[in-house]
Protein backbone atom coordinates (compact mmCIF):
# COMPACT_ATOMS: atom_id res chain seq x y z
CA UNK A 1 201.07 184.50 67.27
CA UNK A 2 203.25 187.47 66.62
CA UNK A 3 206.73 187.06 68.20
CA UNK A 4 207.94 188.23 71.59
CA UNK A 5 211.30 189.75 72.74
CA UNK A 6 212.34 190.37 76.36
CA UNK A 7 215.16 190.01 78.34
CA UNK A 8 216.12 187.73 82.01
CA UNK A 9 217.20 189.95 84.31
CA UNK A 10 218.49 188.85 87.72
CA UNK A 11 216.78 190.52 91.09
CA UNK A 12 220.65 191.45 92.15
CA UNK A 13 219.86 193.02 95.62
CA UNK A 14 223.49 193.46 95.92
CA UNK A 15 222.99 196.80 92.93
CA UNK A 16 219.28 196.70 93.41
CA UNK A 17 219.27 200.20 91.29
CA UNK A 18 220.87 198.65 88.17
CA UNK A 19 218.74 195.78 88.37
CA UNK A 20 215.88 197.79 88.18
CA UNK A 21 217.75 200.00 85.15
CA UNK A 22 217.71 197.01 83.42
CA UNK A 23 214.17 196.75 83.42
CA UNK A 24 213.35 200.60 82.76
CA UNK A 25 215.50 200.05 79.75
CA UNK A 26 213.91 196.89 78.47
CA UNK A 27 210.60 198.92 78.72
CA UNK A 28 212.25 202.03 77.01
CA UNK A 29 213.72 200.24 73.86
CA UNK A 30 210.54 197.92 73.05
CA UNK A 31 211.17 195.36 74.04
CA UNK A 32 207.83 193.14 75.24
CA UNK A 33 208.82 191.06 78.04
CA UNK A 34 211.47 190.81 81.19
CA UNK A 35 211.43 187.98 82.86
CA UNK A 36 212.89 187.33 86.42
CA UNK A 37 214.20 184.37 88.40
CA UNK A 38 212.11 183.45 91.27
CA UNK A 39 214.86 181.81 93.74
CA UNK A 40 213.69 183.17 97.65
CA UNK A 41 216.46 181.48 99.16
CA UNK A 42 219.06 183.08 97.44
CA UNK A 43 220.60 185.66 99.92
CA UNK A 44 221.51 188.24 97.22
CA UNK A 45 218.89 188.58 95.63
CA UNK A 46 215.28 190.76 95.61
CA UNK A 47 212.58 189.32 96.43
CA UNK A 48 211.07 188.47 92.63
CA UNK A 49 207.25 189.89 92.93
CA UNK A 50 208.73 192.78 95.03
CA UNK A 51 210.19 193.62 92.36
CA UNK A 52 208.27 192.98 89.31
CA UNK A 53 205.73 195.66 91.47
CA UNK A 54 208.19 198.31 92.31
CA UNK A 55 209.28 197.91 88.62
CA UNK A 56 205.23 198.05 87.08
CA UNK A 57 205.37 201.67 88.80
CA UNK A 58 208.44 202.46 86.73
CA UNK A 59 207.33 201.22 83.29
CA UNK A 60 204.62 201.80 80.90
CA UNK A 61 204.32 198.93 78.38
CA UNK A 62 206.92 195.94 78.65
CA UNK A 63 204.91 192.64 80.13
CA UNK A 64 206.53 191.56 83.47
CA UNK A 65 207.18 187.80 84.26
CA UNK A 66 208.05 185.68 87.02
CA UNK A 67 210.11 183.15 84.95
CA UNK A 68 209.62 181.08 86.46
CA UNK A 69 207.62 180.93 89.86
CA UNK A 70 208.86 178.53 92.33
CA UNK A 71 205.46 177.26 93.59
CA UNK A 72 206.51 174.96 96.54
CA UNK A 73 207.08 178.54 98.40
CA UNK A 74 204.15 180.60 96.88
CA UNK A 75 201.13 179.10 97.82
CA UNK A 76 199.21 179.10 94.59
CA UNK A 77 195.70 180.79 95.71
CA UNK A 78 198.10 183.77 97.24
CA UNK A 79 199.88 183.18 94.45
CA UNK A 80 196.65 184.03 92.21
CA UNK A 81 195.92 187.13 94.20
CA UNK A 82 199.24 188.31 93.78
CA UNK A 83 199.31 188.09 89.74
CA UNK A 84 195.90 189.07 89.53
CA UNK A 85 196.55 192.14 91.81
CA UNK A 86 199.61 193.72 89.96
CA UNK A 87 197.64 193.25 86.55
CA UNK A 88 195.02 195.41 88.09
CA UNK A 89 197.81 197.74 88.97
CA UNK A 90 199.88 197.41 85.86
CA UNK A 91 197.21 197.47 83.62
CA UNK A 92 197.19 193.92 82.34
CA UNK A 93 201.21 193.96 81.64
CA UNK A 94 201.49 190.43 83.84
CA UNK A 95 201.98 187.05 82.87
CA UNK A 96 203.05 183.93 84.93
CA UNK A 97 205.65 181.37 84.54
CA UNK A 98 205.52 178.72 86.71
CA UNK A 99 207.66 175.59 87.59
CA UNK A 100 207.26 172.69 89.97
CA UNK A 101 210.49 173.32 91.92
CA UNK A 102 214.07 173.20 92.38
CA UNK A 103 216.66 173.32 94.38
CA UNK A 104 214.73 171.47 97.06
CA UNK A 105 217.53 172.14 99.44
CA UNK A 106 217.19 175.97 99.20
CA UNK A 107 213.44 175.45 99.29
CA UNK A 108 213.37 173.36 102.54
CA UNK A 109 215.49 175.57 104.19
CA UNK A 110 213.00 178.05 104.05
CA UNK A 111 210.05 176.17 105.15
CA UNK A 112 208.52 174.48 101.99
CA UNK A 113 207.89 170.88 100.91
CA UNK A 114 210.46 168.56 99.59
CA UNK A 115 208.72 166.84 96.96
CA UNK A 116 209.62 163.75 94.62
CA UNK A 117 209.53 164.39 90.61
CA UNK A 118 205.85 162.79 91.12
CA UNK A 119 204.77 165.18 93.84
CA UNK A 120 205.77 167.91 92.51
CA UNK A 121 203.91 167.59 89.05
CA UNK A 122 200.61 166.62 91.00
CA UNK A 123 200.83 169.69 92.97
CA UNK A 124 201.90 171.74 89.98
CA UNK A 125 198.43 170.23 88.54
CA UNK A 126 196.41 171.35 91.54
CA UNK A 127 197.79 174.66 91.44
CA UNK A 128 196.75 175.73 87.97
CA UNK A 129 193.25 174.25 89.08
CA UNK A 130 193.49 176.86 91.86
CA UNK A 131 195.06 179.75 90.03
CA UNK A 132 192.55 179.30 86.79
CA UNK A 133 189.46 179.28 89.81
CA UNK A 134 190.46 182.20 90.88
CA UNK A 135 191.20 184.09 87.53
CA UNK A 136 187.43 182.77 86.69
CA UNK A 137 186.62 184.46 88.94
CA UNK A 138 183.77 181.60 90.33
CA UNK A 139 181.64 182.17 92.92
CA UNK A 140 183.32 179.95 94.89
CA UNK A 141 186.51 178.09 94.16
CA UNK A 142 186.97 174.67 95.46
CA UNK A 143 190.05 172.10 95.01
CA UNK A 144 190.55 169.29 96.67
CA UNK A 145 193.89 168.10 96.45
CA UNK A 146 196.46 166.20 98.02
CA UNK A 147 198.82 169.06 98.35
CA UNK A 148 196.76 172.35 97.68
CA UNK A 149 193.18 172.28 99.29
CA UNK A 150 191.01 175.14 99.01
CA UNK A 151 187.81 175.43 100.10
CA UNK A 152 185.32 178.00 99.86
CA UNK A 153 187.20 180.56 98.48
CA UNK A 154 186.12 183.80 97.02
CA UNK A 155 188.74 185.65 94.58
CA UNK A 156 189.11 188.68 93.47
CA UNK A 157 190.31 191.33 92.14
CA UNK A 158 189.47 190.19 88.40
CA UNK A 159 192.74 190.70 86.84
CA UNK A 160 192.96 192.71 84.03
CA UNK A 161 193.54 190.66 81.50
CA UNK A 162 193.63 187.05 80.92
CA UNK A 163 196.74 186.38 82.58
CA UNK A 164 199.33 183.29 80.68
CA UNK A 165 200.47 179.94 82.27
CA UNK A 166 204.05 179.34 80.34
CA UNK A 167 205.28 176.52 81.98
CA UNK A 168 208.88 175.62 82.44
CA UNK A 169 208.80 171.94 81.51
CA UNK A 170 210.91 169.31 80.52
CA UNK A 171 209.99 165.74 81.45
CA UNK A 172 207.48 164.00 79.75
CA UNK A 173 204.86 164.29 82.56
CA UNK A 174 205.48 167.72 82.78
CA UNK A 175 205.42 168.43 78.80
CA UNK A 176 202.19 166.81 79.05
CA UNK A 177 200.56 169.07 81.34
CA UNK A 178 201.63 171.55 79.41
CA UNK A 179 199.72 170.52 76.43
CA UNK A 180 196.65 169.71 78.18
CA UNK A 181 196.32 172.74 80.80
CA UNK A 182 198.96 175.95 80.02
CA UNK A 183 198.99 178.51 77.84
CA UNK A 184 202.57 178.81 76.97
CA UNK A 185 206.34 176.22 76.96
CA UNK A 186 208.94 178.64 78.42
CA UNK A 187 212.35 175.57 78.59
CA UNK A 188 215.89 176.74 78.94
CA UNK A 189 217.97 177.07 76.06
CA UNK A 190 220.53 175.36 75.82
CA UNK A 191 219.67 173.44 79.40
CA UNK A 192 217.76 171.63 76.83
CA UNK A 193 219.82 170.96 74.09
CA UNK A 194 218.10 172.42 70.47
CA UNK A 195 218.27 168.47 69.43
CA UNK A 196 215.72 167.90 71.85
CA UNK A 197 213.74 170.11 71.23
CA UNK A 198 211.53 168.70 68.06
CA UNK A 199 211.03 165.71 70.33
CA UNK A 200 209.18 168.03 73.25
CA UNK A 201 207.15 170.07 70.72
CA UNK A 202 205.93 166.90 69.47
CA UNK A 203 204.65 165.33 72.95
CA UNK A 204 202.96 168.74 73.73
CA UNK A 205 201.23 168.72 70.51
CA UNK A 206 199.78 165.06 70.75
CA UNK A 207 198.93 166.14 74.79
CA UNK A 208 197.23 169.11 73.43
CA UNK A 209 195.31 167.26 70.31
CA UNK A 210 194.40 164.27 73.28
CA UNK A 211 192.95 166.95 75.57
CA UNK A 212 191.50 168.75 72.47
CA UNK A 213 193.14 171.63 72.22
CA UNK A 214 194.74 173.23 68.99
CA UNK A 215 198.41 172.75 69.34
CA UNK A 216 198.92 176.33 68.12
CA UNK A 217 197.32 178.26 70.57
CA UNK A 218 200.07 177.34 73.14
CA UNK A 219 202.55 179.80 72.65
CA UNK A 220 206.59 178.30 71.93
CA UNK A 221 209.05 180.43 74.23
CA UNK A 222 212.24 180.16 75.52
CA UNK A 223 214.59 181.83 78.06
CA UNK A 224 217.74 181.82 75.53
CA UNK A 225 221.51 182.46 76.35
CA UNK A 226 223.00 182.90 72.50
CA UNK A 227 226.61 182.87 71.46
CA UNK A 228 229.03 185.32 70.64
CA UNK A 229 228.12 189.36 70.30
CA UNK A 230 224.80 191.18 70.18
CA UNK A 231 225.09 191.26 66.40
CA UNK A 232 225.25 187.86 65.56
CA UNK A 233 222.01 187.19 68.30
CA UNK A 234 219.17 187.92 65.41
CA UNK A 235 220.15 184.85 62.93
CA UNK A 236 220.32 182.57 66.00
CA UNK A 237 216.83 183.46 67.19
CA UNK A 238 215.65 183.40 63.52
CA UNK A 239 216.73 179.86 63.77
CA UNK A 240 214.95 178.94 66.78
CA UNK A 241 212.03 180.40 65.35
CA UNK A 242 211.55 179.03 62.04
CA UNK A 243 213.35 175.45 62.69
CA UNK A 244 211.94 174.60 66.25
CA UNK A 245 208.93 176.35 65.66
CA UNK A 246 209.81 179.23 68.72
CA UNK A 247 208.09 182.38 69.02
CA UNK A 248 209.06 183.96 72.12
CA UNK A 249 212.54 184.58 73.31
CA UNK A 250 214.01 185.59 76.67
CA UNK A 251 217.65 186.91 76.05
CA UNK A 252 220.08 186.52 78.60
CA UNK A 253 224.46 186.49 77.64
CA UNK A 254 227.59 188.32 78.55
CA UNK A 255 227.06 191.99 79.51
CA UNK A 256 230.95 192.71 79.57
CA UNK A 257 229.81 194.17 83.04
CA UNK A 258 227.41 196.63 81.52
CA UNK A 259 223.94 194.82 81.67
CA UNK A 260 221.87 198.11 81.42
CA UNK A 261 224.10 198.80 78.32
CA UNK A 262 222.99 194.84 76.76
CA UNK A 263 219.21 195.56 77.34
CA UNK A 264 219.54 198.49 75.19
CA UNK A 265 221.35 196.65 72.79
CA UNK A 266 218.64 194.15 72.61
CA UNK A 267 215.66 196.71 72.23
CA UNK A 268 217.89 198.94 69.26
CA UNK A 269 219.64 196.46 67.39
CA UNK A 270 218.27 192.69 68.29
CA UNK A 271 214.60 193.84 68.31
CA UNK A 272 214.45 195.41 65.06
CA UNK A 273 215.93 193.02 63.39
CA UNK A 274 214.36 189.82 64.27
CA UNK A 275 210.88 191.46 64.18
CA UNK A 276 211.68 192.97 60.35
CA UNK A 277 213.39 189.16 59.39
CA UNK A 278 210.07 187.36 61.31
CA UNK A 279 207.70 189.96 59.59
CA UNK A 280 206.54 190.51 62.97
């Protein structure tokens, strides 16, 4: 899989314009992704797929990511005509990272279920059932779960392209999911520490090979706060790529209070280089 360079921006309602510079200029420079925190009950911020539409009207090529979804508030067969419905509109630029939850605090406040570790894998399981019914497109989708029941359900609009799972997983029920039913590993770098990380690739390889999938067509990314200045950014990520075996990267560090002015530095000078190093 050739490798993939975005940045995470965050939905800042407080300067919603520069939030949404930051995104204009990801899609300017080349860069191929921008990924967004999904966090509703955060009072400053934008509401995530607000944005990520408002923003596919303002771009032209970069791929626009919830990173990552947090399902216990987006019902997931909403949640499947949402995604599907801004690829139709952004012309298959969408993919979807998903987690199980967090915060449960901030989540409860606002209505939604506060679930146990357990819970919330099983209902992250039923709602990729859902969301992959509805891609499908089936006649009729059905799933009959203890947290997400749907029954009868016609989807549409097809999206446009075959939208992405990249799952933001850590424990080992969730890295096992991951190999058996997503299309992508989008962790935290360094939330999980890199001496960790062999050990996860490993138990989503031997979930894939179990389920019988080939390991390598789940894609390795990572949402990745680097040390130091811009210019040192391209040997770390060539690290991460050809020692723990990553091939997408989210960039987030210190803007020095100019985060329109880091995207750019990302797209002209971080870019270029890992792509020419990666041979991508």
């Amino acid at each position: 899989m050739a490798v993939l360079l975005g940045v995470f921006v965050v939905p800042d309602g407080e300067d919603a314009a520069r939030t949404l510079a930051q995104i204009e200029a990801a899609d300017a420079t080349g860069l191929d992704l921008v990924g967004v925190q999904d966090h509703p009950y955060q009072r400053r911020f934008l509401d995530t797929w607000t944005l990520l539409a408002y923003a596919a009207a303002r771009t032209e090529r970069v791929r626009l990511v919830p990173d990552v979804v947090n399902l216990p508030l987006r019902p997931p067969a909403v949640l499947a005509k949402a995604a599907a419905s801004l690829d139709v509109l952004a012309g298959g630029r969408v993919e979807l990272g998903l987690g199980a939850g967090f915060f449960w605090d901030g989540i409860e406040a606002m209505g939604g279920p506060r679930r146990s570790g357990p819970e919330s894998v099983d209902a992250l399981e039923e709602a990729i059932a859902v969301l992959r019914g509805f891609w499908a497109m089936e006649r009729s989708v059905a799933v009959d779960g203890a947290h997400y029941a749907v029954r009868g359900l016609h989807p549409g609009p097809a999206p446009a392209h075959p939208i992405e799972i990249w799952l933001g997983a850590y424990g080992p029920r969730m890295l096992a999911v991951t190999g058996r039913l997503a299309d992508g590993w989008l962790p935290s770098v360094p939330r999980l520490p890199l001496e960790e990380v062999d050990e996860r690739q490993r138990r989503i390889d031997e979930a894939a090979r179990r389920a019988g999938r080939d390991p390598a067509d789940i894609r390795r990314l990572c949402n990745f706060a680097p040390d130091g200045e811009p210019s040192t950014w391209p040997g770390q990520i060539e690290r991460l790529a050809t020692e723990h075996r990553f091939e997408g990267f989210v960039l987030t560090g210190d803007d020095g209070g100019d985060p329109v002015g880091l995207v750019r530095r990302v797209g002209e000078e971080v870019a270029p280089r890992v792509r020419e190093a990666l041979g991508a």
